[in-house]
Protein backbone atom coordinates (compact mmCIF):
# COMPACT_ATOMS: atom_id res chain seq x y z
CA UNK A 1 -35.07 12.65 -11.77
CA UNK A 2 -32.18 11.13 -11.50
CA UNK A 3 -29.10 12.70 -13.52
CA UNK A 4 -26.97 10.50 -15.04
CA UNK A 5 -24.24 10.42 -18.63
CA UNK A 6 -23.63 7.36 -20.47
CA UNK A 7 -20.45 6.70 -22.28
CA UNK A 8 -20.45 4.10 -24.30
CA UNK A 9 -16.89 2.80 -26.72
CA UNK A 10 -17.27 0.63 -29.28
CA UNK A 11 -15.37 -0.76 -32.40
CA UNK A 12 -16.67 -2.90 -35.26
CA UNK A 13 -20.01 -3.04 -33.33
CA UNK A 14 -22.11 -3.37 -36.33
CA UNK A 15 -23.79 -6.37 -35.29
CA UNK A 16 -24.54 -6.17 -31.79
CA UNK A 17 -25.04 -2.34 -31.43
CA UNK A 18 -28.11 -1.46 -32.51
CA UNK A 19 -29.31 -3.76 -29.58
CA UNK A 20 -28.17 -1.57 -27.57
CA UNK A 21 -28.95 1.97 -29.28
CA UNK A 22 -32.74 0.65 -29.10
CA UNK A 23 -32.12 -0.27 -25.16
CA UNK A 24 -31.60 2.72 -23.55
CA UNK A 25 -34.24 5.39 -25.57
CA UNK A 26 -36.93 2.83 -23.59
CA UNK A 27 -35.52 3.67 -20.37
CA UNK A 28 -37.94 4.78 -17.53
CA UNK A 29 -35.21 7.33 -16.71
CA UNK A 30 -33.12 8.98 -19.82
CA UNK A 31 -30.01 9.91 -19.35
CA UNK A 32 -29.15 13.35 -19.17
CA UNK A 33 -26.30 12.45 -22.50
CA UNK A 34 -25.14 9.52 -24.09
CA UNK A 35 -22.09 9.83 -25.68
CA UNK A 36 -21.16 7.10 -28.36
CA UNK A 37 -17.66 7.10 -29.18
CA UNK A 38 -16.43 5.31 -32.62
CA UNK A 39 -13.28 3.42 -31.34
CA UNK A 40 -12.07 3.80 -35.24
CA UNK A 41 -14.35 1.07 -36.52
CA UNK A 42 -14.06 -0.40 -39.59
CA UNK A 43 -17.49 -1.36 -40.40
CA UNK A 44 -20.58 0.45 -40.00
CA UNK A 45 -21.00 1.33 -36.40
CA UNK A 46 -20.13 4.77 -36.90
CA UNK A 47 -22.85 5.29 -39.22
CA UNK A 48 -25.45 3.43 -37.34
CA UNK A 49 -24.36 5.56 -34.50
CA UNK A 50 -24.77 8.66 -36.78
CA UNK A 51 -28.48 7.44 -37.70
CA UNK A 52 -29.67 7.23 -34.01
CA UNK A 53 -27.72 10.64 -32.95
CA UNK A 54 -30.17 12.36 -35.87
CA UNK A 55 -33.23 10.82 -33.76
CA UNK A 56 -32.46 11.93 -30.11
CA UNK A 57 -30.55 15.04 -29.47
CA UNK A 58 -29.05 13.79 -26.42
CA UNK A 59 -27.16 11.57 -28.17
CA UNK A 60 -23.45 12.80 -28.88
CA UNK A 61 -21.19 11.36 -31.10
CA UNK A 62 -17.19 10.93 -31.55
CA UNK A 63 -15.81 9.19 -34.33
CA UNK A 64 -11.91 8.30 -33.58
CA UNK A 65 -9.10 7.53 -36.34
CA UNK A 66 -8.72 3.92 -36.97
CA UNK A 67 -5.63 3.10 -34.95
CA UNK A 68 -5.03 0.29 -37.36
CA UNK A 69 -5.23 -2.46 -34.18
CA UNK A 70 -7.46 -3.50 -31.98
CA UNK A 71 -5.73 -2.27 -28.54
CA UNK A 72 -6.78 -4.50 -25.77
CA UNK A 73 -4.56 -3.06 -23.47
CA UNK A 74 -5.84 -0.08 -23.00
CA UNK A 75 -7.59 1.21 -26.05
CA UNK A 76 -10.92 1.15 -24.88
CA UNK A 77 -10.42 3.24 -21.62
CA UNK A 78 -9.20 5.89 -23.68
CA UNK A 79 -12.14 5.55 -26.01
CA UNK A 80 -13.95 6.19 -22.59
CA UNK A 81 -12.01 9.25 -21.26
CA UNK A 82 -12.58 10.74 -25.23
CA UNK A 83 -15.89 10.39 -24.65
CA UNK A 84 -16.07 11.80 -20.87
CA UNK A 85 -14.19 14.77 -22.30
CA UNK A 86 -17.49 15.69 -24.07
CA UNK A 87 -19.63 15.72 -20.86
CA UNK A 88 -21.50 18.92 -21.88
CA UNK A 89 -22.58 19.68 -18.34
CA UNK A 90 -21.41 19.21 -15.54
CA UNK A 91 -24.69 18.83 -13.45
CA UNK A 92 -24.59 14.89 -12.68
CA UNK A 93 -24.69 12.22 -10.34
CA UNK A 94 -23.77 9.14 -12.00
CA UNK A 95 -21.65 8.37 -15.08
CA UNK A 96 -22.00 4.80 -16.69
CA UNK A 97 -19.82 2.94 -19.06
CA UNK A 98 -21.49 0.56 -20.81
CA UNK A 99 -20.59 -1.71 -23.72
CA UNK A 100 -22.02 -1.65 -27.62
CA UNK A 101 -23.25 -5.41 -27.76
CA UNK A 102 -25.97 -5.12 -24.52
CA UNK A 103 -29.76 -5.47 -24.46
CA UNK A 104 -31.80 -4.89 -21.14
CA UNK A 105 -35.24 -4.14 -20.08
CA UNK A 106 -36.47 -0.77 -19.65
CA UNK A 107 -36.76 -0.70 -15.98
CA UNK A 108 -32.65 -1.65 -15.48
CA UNK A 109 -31.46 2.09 -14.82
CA UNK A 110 -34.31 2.64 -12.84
CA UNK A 111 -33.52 -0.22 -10.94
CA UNK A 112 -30.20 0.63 -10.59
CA UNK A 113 -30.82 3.73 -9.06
CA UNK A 114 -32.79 2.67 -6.54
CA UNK A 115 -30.47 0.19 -4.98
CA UNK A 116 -27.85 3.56 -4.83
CA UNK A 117 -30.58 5.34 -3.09
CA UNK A 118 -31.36 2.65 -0.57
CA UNK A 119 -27.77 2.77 0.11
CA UNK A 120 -25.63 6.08 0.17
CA UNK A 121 -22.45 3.92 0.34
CA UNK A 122 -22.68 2.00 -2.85
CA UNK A 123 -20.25 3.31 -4.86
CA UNK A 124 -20.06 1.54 -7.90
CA UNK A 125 -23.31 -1.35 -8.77
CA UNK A 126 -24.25 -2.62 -12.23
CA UNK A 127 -26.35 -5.62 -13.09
CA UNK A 128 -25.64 -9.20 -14.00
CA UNK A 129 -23.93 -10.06 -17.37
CA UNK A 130 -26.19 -13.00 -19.37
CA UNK A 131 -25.52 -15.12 -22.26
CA UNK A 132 -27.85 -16.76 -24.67
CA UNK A 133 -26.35 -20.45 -24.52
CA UNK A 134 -28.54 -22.60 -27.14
CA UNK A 135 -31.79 -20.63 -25.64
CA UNK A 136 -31.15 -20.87 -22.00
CA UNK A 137 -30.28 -17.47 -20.46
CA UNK A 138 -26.88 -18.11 -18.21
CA UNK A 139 -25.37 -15.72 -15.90
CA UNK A 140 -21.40 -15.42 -16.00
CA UNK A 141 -20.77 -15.40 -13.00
CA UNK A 142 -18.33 -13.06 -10.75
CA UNK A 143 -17.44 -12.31 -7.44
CA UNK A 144 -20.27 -9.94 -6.14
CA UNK A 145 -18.02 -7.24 -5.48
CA UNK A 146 -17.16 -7.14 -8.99
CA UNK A 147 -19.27 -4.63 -11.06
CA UNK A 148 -18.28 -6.33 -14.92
CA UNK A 149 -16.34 -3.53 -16.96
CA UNK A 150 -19.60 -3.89 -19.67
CA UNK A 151 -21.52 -2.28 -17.36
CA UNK A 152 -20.50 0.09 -14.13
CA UNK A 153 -22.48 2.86 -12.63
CA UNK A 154 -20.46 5.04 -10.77
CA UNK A 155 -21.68 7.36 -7.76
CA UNK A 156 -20.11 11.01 -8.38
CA UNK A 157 -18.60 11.07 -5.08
CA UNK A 158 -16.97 7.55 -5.26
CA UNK A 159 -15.78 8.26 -8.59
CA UNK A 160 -14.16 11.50 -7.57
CA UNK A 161 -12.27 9.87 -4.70
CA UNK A 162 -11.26 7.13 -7.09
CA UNK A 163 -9.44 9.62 -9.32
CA UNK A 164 -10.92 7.83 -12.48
CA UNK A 165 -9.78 4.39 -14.09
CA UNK A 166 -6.60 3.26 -14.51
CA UNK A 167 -5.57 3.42 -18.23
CA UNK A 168 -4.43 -0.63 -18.08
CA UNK A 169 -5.25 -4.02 -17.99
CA UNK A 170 -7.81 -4.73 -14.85
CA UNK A 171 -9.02 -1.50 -14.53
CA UNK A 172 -12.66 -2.90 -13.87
CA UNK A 173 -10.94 -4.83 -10.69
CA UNK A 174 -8.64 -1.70 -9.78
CA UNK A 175 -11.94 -0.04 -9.51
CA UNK A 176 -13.73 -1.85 -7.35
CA UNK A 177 -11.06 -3.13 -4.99
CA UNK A 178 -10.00 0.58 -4.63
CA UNK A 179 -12.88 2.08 -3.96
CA UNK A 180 -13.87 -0.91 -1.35
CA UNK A 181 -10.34 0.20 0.37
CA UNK A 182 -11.80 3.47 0.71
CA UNK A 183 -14.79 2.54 2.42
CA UNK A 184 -17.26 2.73 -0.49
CA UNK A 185 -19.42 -0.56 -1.32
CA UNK A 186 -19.48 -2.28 -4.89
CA UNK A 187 -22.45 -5.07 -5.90
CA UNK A 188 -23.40 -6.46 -8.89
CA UNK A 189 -26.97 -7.42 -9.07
CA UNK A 190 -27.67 -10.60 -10.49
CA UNK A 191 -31.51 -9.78 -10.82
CA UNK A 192 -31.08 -6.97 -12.50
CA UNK A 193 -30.48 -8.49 -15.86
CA UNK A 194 -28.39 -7.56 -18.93
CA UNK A 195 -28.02 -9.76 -21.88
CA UNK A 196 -24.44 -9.90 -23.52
CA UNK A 197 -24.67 -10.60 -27.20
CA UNK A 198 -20.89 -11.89 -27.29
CA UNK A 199 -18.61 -13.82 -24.67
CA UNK A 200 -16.09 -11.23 -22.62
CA UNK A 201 -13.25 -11.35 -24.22
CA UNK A 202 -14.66 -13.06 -27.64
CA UNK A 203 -12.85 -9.90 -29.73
CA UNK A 204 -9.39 -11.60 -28.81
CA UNK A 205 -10.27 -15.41 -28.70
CA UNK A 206 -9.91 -17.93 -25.66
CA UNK A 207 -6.29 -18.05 -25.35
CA UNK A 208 -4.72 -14.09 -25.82
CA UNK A 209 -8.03 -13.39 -23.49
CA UNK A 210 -6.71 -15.68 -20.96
CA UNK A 211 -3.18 -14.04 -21.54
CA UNK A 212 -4.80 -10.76 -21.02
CA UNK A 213 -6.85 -11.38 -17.88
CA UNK A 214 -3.74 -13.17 -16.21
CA UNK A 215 -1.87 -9.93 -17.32
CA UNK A 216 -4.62 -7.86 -15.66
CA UNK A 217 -4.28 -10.07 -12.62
CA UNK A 218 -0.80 -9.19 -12.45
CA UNK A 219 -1.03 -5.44 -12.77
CA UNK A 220 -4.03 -5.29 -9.98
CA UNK A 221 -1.65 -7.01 -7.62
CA UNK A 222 -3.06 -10.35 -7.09
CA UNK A 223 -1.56 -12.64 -4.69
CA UNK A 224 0.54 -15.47 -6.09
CA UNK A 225 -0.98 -18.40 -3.68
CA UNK A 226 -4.45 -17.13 -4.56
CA UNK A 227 -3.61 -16.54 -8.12
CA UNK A 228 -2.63 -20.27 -8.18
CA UNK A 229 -5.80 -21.19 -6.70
CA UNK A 230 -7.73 -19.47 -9.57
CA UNK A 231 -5.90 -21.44 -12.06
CA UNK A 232 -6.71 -24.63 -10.63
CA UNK A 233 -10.26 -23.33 -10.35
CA UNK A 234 -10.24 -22.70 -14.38
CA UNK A 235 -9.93 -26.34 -15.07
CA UNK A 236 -13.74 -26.52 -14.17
CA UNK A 237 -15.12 -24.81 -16.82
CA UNK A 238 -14.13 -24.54 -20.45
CA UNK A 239 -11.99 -23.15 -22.11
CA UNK A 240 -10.25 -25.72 -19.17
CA UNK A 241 -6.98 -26.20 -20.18
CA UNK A 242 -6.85 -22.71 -22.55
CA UNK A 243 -8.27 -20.75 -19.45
CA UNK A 244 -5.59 -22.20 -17.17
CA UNK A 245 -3.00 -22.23 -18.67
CA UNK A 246 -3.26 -18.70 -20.73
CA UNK A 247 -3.93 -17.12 -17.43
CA UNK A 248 -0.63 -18.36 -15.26
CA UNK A 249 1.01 -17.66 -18.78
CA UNK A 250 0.07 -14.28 -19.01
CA UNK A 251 0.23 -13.90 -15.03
CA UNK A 252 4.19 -15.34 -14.89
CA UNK A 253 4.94 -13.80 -18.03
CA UNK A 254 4.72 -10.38 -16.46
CA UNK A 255 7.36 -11.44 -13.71
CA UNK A 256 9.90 -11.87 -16.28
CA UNK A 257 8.87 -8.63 -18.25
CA UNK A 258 8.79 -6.71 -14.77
CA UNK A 259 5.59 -5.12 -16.21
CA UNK A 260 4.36 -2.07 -14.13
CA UNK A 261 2.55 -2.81 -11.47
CA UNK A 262 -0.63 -0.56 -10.15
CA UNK A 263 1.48 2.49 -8.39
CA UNK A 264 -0.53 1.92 -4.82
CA UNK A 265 1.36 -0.48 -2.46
CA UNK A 266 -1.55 -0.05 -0.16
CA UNK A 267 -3.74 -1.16 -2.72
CA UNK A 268 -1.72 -4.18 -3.11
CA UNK A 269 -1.63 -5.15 0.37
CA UNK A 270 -5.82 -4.67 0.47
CA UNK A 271 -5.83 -7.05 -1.79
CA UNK A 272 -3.77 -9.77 -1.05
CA UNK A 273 -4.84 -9.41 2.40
CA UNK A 274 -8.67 -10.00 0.67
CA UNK A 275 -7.54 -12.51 -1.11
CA UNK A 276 -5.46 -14.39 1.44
CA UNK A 277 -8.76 -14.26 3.94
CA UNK A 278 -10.69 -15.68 1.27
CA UNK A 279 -8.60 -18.51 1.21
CA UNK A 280 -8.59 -18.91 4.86
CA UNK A 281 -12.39 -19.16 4.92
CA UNK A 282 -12.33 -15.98 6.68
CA UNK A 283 -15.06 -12.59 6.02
CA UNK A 284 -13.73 -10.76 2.55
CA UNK A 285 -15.14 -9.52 -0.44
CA UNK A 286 -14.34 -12.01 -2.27
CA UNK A 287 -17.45 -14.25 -1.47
C-alpha cells in the first residue's frame, strides 16, 4: 500500500468542504493521515472538520487564530507547513496538499499513484482542475508541467531536494519549474479528474487575483517579453480586459516596489531560458 499524508488548509470553507471531507474516506487507497488545518475561519469549517475527525481517527485537526485577514500572500502555505508540522510519522512516500472546495472519484489517488510508479522520475503529478459551467464540466486549463496548487502530490525524494515551498506568491510555479531544473518530471493529468467547486482565485475577485498572479509572475522570475505575451494572450478569455490588465499591473508594479525576487538566479535563468524557447517554437516545458 501505498503511504501517503494529506494536508489540507482551508478558511471559511463551510460550503464547499464537506465535498471534500466525503471524497477522500471513499478512496481505494487511505491515506496514512489527513491533517485538516482551520486557517482561522470564521464560519463553521472548523466544526465540520471537528465532526468528521470524531468519525475516522486518521483524521487530525488544527484550528489556527483568526488572523483577522484573509492573507493571500502567503497565508495559506503557512497553514500548510502548520499542518506538516503534525506529520505523526515519519514513514511516507508522498505528501499531498489539497484544497477544501474539491470533489473526485474514488479511484483518483489510486490513479495517481500509478502514473508515479510507471515513472520513478515524476516528481510532482496531480490531476486536472474542472468547473461546473451551467452543467458542462470544463477543464481550466494549464501548461502540463504545471501541477495546480489545489492539488500536488509530491514524491518524497523530489520534495526533499526541493527544500519545501517557498512561503510567497507562485509557489505552485516555483515548485514545479524547480524541481524540472533538477531533473525531476512534473504532469498534470487531465483524465484524472477533480471538480473545483469555486473559480481559482474567486476568494479575492477577478481583478486583486489578476494583481496577485502577475505579482507571483514576478517573484518566480518570469521573462518580461514572455510575460508580455501572456498578457496579450488574456484578452482571449474573460475576465479580458480585468485579466490583462491586473496581471501587467501587478507584474510592473513589483518593478517599482523592487519586491524580492525568488533567491535562485539559476532558477531564473531556467526559466526565462523555458520561456524564451517557448516563444521561439523551440522544445520546453511550456507546451
Amino acid at each position: 500500500m501505498t503511504k501517503y499524508i494529506i494536508i489540507t488548509p482551508a478558511r471559511d470553507e463551510a460550503d464547499h468542504i464537506e465535498q471534500t471531507l466525503s471524497s477522500v474516506p471513499n478512496q481505494n487507497i487511505l491515506p496514512v493521515q489527513w491533517i485538516l488545518v482551520n486557517d482561522g475561519s470564521r464560519d463553521s469549517t472548523g466544526e465540520i472538520m471537528d465532526r468528521y475527525a470524531q468519525q475516522y481517527p486518521w483524521i487530525t485537526i488544527c484550528h489556527r487564530n483568526d488572523r483577522g485577514y484573509r492573507n493571500s500572500a502567503g497565508g495559506e502555505v503557512d497553514a500548510f507547513y502548520e499542518g506538516f508540522s503534525r506529520i505523526a510519522s515519519d514513514d511516507w512516500e508522498f505528501v499531498v496538499k489539497l484544497d477544501g472546495d474539491l470533489s473526485f472519484a474514488p479511484d483518483y489517488f489510486e490513479q495517481c499513484f500509478a502514473e508515479f510508479a510507471k515513472n520513478p522520475r515524476l516528481g510532482i503529478a496531480g490531476g486536472g482542475i474542472y468547473h461546473d459551467l451551467n452543467g458542462e464540466i470544463t477543464l481550466e486549463k494549464s501548461p502540463v508541467f504545471h501541477v495546480r496548487g489545489a492539488t500536488k502530490i509530491y514524491r518524497r525524494e523530489c520534495w526533499n531536494d526541493l527544500g519545501g515551498i517557498m512561503r510567497a506568491p507562485g509557489w505552485d510555479t516555483v515548485d514545479d519549474l524547480k524541481a524540472n531544473m533538477l531533473g525531476w518530471t512534473t504532469r498534470s493529468f487531465p483524465d484524472l479528474r477533480i471538480l473545483h467547486h469555486r473559480f481559482t482565485g474567486a476568494a479575492d475577485g477577478a481583478w486583486k487575483n489578476s494583481i496577485k498572479d502577475g505579482r507571483a509572475n514576478y517573484i518566480t522570475g518570469y521573462h518580461p517579453l514572455f510575460m508580455l505575451m501572456k498578457c496579450a494572450a488574456r484578452f482571449v478569455k474573460p475576465p479580458r480586459v480585468i485579466g490583462s490588465v491586473g496581471l501587467m499591473f501587478g507584474f510592473l508594479g513589483c518593478y517599482w516596489k523592487r519586491t524580492p525576487r525568488v533567491q535562485d538566479h539559476g532558477l531564473i535563468s531556467y526559466t526565462r531560458n523555458q520561456q524564451l524557447r517557448r516563444l521561439l517554437l523551440l522544445d520546453s516545458i511550456w507546451k
